[in-house]
Protein backbone atom coordinates (compact mmCIF):
# COMPACT_ATOMS: atom_id res chain seq x y z
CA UNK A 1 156.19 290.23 120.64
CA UNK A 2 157.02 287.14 119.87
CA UNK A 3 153.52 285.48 120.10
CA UNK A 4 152.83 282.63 117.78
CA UNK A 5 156.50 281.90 116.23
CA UNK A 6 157.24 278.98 114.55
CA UNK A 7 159.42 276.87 116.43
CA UNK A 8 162.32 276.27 114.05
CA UNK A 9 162.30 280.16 113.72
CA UNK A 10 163.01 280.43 117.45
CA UNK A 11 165.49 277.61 116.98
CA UNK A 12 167.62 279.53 114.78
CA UNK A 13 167.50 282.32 116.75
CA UNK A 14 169.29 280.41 119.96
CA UNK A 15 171.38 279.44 117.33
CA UNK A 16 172.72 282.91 116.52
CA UNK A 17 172.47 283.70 120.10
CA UNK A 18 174.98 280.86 120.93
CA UNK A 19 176.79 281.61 118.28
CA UNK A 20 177.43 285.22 119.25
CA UNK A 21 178.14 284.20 123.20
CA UNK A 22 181.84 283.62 122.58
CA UNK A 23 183.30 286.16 123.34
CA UNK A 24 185.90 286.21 119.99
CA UNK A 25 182.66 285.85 117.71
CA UNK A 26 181.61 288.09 119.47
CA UNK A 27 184.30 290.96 119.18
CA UNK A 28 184.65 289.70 114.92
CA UNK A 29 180.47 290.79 114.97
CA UNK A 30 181.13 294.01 116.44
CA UNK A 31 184.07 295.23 114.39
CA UNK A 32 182.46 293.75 111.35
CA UNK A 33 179.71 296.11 112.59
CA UNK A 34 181.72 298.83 112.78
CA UNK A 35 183.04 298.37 109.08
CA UNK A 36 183.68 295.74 106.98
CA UNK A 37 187.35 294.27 106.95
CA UNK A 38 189.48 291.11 105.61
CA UNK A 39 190.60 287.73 107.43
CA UNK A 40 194.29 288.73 107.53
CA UNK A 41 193.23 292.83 108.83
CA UNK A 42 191.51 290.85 111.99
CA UNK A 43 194.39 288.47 112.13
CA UNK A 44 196.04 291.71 113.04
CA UNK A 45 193.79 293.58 114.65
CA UNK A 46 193.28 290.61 117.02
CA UNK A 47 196.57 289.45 117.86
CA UNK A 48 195.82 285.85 117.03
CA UNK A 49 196.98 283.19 114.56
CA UNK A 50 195.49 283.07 111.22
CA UNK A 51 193.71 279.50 112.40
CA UNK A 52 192.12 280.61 115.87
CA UNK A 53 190.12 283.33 113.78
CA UNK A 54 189.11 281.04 111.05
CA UNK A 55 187.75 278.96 113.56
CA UNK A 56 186.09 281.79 114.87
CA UNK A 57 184.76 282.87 111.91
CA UNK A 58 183.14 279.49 110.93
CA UNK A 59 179.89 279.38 112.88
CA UNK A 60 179.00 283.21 112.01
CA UNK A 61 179.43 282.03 108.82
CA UNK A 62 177.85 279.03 108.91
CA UNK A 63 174.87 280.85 110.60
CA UNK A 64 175.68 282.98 107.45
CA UNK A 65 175.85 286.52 110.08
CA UNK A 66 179.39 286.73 108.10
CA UNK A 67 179.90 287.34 104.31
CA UNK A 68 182.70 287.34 102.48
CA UNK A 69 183.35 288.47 99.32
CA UNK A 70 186.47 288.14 97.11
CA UNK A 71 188.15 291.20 96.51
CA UNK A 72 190.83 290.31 94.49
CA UNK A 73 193.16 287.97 96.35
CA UNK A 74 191.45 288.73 99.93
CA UNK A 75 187.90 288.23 100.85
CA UNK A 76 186.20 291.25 102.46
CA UNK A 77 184.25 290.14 105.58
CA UNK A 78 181.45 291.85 106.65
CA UNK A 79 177.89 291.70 108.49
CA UNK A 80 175.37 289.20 106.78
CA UNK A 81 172.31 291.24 107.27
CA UNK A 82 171.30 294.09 108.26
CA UNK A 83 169.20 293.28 111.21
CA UNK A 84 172.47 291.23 112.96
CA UNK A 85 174.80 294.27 112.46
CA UNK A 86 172.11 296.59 114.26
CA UNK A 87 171.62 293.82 116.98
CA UNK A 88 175.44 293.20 117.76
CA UNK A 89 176.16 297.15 117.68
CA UNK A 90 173.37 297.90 119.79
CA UNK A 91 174.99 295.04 122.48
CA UNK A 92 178.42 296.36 122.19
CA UNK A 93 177.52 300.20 122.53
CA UNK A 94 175.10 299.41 125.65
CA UNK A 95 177.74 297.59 126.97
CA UNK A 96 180.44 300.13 125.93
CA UNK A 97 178.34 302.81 127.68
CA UNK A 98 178.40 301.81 130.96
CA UNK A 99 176.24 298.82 132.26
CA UNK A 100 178.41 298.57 135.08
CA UNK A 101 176.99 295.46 136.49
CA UNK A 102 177.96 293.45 133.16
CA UNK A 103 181.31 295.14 133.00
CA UNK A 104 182.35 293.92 135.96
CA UNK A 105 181.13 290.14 135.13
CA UNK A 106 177.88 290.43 137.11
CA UNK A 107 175.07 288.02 135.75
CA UNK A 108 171.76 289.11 137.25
């Protein structure tokens, strides 16, 4: 599967996988996932201040998993592909549907 890869391609992809280890990033992926939303909706959503999810936001979009576009005066976040919305939402319903040894903080 993942036999002769260039090595900058599995660089990228530690990258996103870092990225997406927080576990805010993490929870922004899957709701974007879910649907697409604004800043200030998971502000709310969240219950944090307006500068702990920017700084959230900032390596997903840096890694460019996030997009925004403006929508009048708010920009509508959502996935940046298609392939990292079916990866995170695959993660979050396994996990949602019962892997008991990760819900209750288990590592092996």
């Amino acid at each position: 599967m993942m036999k002769n890869r260039d090595p900058k391609d599995i660089q990228r992809a530690a990258k996103v996988f870092k990225a997406l280890s927080h576990p805010g990033r993490l929870e922004i992926a899957c709701r974007l996932a879910e649907e697409s939303t604004t800043q200030t909706a998971l502000v709310q959503s969240m219950g944090l201040p307006q500068s702990s999810v920017a700084r959230l936001l900032a390596p997903l979009r840096d890694l460019e998993l996030v997009k925004g576009e403006r929508q009048g005066q708010e920009v509508r976040l959502s996935v940046g592909d298609e392939i990292i919305g079916f990866l995170v939402e695959s993660v979050c319903n396994w996990i949602h549907g019962g892997n008991k040894e990760l819900k209750e903080g288990g590592t092996n």
